[in-house]
Protein backbone atom coordinates (compact mmCIF):
# COMPACT_ATOMS: atom_id res chain seq x y z
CA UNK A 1 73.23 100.90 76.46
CA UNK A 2 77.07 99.98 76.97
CA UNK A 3 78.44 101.16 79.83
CA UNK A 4 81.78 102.82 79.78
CA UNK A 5 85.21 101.12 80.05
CA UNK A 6 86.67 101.19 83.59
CA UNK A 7 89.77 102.92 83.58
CA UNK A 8 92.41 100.98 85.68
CA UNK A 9 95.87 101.82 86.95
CA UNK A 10 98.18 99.18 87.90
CA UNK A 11 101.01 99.02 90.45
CA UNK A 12 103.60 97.25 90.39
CA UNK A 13 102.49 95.69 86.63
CA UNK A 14 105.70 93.90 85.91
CA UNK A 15 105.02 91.41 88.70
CA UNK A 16 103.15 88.38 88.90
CA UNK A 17 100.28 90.06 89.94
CA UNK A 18 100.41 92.68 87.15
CA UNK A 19 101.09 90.28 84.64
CA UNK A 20 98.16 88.20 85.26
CA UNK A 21 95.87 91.05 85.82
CA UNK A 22 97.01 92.32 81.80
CA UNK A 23 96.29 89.30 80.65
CA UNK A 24 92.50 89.10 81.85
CA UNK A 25 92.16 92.62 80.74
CA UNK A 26 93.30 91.78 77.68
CA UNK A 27 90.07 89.41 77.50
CA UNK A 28 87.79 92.13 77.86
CA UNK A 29 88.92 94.87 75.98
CA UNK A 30 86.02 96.64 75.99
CA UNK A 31 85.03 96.40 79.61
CA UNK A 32 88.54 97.59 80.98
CA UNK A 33 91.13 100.03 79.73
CA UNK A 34 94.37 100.76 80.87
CA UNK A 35 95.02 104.17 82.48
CA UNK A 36 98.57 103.87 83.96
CA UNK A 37 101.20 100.74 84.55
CA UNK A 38 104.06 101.46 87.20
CA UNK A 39 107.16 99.75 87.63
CA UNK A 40 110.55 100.01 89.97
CA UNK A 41 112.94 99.21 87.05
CA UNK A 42 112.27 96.82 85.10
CA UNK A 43 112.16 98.84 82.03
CA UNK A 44 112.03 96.53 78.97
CA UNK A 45 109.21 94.57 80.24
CA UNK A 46 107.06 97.92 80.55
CA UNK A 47 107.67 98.98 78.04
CA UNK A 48 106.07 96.09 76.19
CA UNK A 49 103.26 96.30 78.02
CA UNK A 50 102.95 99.56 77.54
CA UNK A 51 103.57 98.81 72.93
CA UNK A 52 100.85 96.30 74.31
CA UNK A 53 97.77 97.83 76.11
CA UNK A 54 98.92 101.84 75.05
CA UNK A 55 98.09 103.35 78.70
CA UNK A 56 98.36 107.20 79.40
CA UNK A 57 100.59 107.18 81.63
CA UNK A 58 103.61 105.08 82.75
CA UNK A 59 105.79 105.17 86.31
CA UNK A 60 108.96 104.05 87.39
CA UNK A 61 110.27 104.78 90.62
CA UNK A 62 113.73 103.93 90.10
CA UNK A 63 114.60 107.73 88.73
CA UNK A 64 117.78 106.55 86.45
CA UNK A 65 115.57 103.51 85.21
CA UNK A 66 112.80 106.61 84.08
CA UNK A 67 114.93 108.53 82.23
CA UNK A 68 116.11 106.13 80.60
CA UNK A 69 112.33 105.13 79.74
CA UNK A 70 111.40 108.50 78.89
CA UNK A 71 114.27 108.84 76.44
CA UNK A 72 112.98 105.38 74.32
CA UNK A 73 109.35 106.60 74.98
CA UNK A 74 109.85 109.94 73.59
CA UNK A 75 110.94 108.10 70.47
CA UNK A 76 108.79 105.16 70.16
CA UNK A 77 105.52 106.03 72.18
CA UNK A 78 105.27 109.75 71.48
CA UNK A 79 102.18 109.90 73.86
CA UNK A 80 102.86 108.43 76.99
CA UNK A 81 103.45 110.25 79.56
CA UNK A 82 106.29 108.84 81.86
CA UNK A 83 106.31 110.20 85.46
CA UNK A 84 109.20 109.13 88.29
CA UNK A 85 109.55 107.83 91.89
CA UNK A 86 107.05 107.74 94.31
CA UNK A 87 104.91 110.91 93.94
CA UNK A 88 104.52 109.64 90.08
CA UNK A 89 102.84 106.52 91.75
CA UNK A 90 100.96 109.16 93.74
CA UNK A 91 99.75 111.01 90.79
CA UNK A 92 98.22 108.00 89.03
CA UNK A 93 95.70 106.29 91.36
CA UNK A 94 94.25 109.27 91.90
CA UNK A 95 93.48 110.26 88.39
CA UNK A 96 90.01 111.05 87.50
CA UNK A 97 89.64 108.77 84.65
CA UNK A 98 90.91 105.91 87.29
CA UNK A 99 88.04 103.98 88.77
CA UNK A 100 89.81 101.02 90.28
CA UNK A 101 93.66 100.55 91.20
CA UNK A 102 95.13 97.64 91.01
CA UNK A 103 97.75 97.57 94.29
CA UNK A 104 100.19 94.76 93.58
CA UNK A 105 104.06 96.60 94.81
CA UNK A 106 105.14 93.91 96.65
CA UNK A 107 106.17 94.94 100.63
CA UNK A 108 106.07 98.19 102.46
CA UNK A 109 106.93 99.82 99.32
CA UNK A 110 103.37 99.84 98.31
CA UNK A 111 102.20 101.42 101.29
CA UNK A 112 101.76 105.39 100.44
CA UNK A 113 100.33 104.77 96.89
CA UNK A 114 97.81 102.44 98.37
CA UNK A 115 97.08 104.74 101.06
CA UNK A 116 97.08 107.61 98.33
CA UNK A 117 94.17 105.42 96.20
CA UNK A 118 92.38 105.03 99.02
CA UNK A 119 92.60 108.49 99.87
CA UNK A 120 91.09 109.71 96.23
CA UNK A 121 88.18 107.09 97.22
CA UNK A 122 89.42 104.76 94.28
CA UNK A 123 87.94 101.17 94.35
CA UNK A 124 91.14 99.36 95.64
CA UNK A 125 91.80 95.66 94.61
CA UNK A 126 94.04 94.88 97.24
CA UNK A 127 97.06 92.96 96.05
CA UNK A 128 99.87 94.62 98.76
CA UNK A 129 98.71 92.56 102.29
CA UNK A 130 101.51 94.73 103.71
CA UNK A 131 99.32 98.25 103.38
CA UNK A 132 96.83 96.18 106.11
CA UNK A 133 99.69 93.86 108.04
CA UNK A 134 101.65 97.58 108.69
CA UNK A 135 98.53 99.84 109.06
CA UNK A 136 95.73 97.58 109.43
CA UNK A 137 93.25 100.02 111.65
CA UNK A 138 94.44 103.31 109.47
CA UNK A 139 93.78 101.66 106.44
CA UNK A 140 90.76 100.47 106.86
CA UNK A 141 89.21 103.57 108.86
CA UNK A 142 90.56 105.97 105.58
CA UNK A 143 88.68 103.50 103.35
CA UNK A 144 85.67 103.90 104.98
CA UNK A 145 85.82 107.81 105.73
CA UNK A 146 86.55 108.50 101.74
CA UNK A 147 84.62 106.06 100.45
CA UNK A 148 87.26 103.57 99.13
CA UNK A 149 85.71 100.27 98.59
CA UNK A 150 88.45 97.82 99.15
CA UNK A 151 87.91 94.19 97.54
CA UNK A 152 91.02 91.63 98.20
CA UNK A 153 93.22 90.37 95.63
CA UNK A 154 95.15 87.40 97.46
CA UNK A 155 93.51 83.92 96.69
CA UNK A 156 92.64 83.12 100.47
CA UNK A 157 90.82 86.15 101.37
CA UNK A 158 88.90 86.58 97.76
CA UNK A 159 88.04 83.09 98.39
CA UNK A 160 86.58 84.18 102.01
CA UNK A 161 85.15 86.95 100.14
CA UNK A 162 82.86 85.11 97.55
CA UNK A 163 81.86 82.74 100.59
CA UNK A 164 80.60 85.58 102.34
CA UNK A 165 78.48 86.51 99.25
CA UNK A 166 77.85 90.37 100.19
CA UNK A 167 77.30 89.07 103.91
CA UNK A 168 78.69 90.33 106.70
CA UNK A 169 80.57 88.31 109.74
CA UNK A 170 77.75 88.09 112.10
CA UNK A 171 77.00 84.68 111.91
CA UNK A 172 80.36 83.77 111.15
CA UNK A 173 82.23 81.32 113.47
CA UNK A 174 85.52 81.13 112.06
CA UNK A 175 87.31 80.93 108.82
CA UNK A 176 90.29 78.71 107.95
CA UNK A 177 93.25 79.88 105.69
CA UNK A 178 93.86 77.20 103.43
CA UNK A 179 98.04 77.21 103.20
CA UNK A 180 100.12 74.29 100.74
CA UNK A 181 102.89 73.79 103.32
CA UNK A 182 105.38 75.27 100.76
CA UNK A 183 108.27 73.02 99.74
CA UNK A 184 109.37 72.06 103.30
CA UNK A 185 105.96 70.55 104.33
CA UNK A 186 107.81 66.87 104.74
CA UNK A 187 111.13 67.72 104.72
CA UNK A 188 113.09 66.49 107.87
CA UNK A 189 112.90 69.79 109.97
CA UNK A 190 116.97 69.00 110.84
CA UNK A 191 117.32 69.99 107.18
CA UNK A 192 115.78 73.35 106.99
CA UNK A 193 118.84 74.71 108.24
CA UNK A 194 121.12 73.68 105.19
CA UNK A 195 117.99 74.45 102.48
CA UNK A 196 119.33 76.40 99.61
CA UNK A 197 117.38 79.89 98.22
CA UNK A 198 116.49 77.89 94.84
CA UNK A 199 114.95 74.80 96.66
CA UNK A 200 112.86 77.40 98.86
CA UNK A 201 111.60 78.77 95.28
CA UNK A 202 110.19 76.08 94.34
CA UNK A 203 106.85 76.10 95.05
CA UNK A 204 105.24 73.16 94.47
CA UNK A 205 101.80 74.96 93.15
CA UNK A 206 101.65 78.26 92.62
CA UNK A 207 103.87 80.49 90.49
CA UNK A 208 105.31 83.71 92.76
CA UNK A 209 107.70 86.32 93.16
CA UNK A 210 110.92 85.59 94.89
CA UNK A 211 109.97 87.32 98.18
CA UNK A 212 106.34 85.53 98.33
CA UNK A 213 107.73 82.44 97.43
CA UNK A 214 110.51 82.68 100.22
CA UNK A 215 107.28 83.80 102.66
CA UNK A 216 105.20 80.71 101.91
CA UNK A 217 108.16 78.50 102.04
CA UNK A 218 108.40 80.03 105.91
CA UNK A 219 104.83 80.29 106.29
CA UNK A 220 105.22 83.92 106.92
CA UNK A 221 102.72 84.38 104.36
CA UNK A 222 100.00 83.22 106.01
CA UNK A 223 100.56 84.62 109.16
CA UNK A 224 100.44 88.10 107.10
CA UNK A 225 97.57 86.90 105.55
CA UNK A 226 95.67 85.91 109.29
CA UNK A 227 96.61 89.31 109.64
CA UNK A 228 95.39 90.98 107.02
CA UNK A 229 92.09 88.78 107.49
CA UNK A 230 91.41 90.48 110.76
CA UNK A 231 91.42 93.65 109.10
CA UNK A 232 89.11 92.55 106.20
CA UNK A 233 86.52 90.67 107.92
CA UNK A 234 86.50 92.54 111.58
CA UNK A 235 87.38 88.98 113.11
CA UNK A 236 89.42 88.47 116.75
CA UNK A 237 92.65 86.33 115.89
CA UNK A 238 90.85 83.19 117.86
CA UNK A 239 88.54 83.16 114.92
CA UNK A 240 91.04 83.02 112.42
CA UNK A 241 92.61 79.32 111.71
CA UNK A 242 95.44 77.84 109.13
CA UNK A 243 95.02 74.74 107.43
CA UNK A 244 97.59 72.75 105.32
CA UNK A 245 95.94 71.44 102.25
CA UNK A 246 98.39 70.28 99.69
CA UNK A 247 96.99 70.14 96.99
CA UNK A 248 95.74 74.43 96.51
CA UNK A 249 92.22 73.16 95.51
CA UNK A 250 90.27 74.90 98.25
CA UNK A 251 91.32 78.72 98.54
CA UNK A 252 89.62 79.36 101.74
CA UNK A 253 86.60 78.09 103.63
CA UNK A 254 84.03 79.71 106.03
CA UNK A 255 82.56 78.85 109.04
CA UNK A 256 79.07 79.66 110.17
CA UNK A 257 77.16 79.24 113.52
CA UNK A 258 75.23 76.67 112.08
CA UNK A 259 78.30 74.64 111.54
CA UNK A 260 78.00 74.76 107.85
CA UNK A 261 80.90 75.16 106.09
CA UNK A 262 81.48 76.96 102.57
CA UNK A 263 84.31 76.75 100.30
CA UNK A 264 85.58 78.14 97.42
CA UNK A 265 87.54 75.69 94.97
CA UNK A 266 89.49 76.18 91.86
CA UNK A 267 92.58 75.62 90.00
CA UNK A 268 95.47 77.63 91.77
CA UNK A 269 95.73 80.30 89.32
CA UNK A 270 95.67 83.95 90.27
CA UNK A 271 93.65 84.83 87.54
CA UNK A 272 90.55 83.69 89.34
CA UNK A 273 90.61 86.20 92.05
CA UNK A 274 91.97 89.04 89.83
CA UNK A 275 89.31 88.58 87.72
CA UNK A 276 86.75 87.74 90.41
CA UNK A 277 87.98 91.66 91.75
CA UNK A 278 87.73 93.34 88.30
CA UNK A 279 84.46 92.57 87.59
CA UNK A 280 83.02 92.56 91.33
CA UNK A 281 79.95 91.84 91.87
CA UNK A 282 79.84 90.28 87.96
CA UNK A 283 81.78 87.80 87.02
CA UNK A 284 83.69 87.24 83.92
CA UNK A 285 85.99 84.93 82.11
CA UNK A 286 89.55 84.79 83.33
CA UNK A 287 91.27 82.34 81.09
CA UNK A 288 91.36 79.82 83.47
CA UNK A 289 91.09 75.91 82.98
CA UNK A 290 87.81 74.25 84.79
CA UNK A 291 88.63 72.17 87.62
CA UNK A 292 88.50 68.72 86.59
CA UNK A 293 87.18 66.46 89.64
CA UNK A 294 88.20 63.35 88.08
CA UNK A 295 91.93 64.25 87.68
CA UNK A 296 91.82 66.27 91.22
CA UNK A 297 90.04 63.48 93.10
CA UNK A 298 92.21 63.76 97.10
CA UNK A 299 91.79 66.82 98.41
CA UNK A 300 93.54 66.67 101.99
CA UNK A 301 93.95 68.89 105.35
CA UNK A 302 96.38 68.85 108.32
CA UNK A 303 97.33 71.05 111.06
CA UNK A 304 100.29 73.59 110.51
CA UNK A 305 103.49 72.13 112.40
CA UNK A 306 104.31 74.90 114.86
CA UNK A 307 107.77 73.90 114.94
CA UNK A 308 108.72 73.69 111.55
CA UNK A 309 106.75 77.11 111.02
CA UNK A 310 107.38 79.67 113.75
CA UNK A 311 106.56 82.36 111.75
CA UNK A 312 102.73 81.36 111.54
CA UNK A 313 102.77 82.14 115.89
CA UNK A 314 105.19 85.06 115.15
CA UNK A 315 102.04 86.75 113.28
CA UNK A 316 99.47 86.19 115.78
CA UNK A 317 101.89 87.21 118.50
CA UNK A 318 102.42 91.00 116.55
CA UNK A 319 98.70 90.55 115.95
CA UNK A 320 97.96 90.47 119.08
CA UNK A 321 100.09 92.86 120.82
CA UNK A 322 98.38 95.19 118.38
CA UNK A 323 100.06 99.07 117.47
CA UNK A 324 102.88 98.85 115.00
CA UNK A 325 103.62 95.43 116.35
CA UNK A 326 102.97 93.81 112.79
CA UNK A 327 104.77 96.80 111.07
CA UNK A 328 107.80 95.64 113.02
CA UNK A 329 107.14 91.76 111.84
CA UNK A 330 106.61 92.76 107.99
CA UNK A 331 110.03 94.82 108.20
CA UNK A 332 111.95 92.16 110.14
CA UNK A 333 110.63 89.55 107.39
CA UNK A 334 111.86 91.83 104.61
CA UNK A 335 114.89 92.17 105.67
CA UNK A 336 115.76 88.61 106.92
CA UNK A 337 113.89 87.50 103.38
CA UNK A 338 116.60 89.65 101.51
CA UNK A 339 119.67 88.62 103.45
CA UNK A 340 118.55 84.73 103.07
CA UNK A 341 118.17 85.38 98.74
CA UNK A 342 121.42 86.94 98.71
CA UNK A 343 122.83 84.21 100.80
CA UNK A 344 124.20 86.11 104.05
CA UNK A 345 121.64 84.16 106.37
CA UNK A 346 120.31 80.28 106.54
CA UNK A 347 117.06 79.42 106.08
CA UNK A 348 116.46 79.12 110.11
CA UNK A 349 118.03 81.88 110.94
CA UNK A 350 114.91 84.18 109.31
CA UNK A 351 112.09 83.16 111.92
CA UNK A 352 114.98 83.51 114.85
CA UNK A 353 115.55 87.46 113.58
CA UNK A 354 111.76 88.05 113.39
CA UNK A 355 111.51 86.98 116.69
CA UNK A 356 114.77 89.32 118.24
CA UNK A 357 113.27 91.97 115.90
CA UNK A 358 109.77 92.11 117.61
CA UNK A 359 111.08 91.33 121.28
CA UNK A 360 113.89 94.21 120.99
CA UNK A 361 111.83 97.15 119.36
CA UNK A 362 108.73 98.28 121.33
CA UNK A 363 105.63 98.63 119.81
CA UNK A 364 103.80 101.85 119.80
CA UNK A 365 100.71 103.60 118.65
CA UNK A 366 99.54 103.07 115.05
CA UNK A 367 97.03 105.46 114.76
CA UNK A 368 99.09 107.64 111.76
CA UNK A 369 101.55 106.72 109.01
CA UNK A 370 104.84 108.54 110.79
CA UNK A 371 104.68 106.06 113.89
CA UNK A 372 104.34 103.17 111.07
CA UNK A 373 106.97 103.93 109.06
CA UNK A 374 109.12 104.88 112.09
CA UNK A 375 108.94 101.59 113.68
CA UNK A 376 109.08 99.72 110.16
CA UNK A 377 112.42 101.60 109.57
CA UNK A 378 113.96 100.79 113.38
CA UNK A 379 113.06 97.02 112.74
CA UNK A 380 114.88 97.14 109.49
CA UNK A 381 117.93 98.58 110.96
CA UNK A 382 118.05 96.21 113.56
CA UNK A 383 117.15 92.97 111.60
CA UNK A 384 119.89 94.22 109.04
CA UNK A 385 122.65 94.44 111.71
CA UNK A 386 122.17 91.51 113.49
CA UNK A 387 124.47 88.57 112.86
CA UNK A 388 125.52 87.16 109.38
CA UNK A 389 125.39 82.90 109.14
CA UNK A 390 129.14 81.61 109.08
């Protein structure tokens, strides 16, 4: 007997994320179909995913950008239904044809439709770290008291999550988050200051977004992701490591009490986890080329260099402080990210308005999503008006 197509919505589908997820769905066109794609504004590429995979339903939140959508789709896809900002986002993850969402907005933007999947007990594959990094404690307690199963999307922690193999942390000792070093790994650290936006987009392994790309290139990503990993796996911050590994073989590795050590390896293509999350606890093709140990033959580690990446002790400083500490961090970053693309701050100057951010605004409770967003917007007022780069 052939069991029935899960229905998936997607957020945030004209990203990286999105992208890649489409394309292993198109694989297995009878094991997935597509329910909903959303978007901000980045209308012709939606729409040709949605000529493409023909979903229901279609979002953008940017409310010009959807009418404009609406008006082509009225014309040229007679059936889909386009909805608008954020309570269109709403409306789609908690559809009941939806069984899984896929949550890939990138920042605190994702936050209320994640929350809202969660919510409607959705399988989540957790793309948006920020929904944990902002609300880690909230998040996770709502998944559990609707009966949300959540299953992680980013590389490290899926690759901590198929070491764990249905296990739980008990006899964990640590794991390590496996990190490239960025672009700036070697480069004299009297340079960073000078670094242009392009040369901190080039990653020299993975293909991102602008604002991850930025985030790895700072190592801000992984202290997110250290957070986020304390969330996931119920595991104090001690018992969380970063390790610089060059060459993005190993994903992630884990730790046990019995000192043995597993790791998951593969070719750094986001397709592997993305799959790996579709098709949980199955596994099925993702397109992806087999690692060839005879090409890839030097995998190496080192420590991360504190002082070329403050932001790595930045995270496990908000981490630690615990309330809407991290919220404060992941709004900070945003902002400081933003002003360094469009060229108003240096390179340096991001870690050094983190840091003001989280020592001027005060962290409180997190135990509900008004205090979150509350402190996330005070940190992004201050981080914005702090001082330009001459």
């Amino acid at each position: 007997m052939t069991s029935p197509r899960q229905g998936i919505t997607i957020l945030g589908a004209t990203g990286s994320i999105g992208i890649n997820t489409l394309d292993v769905i198109s694989r297995h066109p009878n094991r997935f179909q597509v329910i909903a794609l959303t978007a901000h504004n980045s209308e012709e590429r939606l729409f040709q995913q949605c000529l493409a995979f023909r979903p229901k339903y279609a979002v953008l939140t940017d409310l010009i950008a959807a009418e404009r959508f609406s008006t082509r789709a009225r014309i040229e896809l007679p059936e889909l239904i386009v909805l608008a900002g954020e309570s269109g986002l709403n409306t789609v993850v908690t559809l009941p044809e939806v069984n899984q969402v896929m949550a890939a907005i990138v920042g605190a933007a994702g936050l209320n439709s994640t929350f809202a999947a969660v919510r409607a007990g959705k399988r989540v594959l957790l793309a948006n770290k920020e929904s944990l990094v902002m609300a880690g404690k909230l998040f996770i307690d709502t998944a559990r008291n609707c009966n949300s199963q959540i299953v992680p999307v980013d590389s490290e922690h899926n690759a901590i999550f198929q070491c764990l193999n249905y296990d739980n942390t008990r006899f964990v000792r640590r794991i390590l988050l496996t990190a490239s070093g960025g672009p700036f790994r070697t480069l004299p650290i009297s340079q960073l200051e000078s670094v242009t936006p392009e040369q901190a987009l080039a990653h020299p392994t993975w293909i991102m977004g602008k604002k991850i790309s930025i985030d790895s290139a700072t190592m801000m990503n992984k202290g997110l992701e250290v957070i986020e990993a304390h969330w996931l796996f119920d595991l104090p911050s001690e018992r969380i490591e970063v390790l610089i590994h060059p060459q993005s073989i190993v994903h992630s590795l884990v730790e046990y009490e019995d000192r043995s050590v597993l790791a998951q390896l593969g070719n750094p293509d986001m397709r592997t986890p993305i799959s790996y999350a579709l098709s949980w606890p199955e596994r099925i093709a993702s397109g992806v080329s087999s690692l060839d140990f005879c090409i890839n033959r030097t995998l190496s580690f080192e420590p991360v260099d504190r002082v070329r990446f403050p932001c790595v002790d930045l995270a496990y400083q908000a981490l630690n402080c615990g309330g809407t500490a991290s919220a404060i961090l992941n709004a900070a970053n945003e902002i400081a990210v933003q002003n360094f693309l469009n060229r108003r701050i240096r390179f340096t100057d991001i870690h050094q308005i983190i840091e003001a951010t989280l020592a001027a605004i005060p962290a409180q409770g997190a135990d509900n999503l008004d205090a979150i967003f509350a402190a996330d917007i005070a940190a992004r007022e201050f981080a914005q008006h702090l001082g330009v780069s001459t």
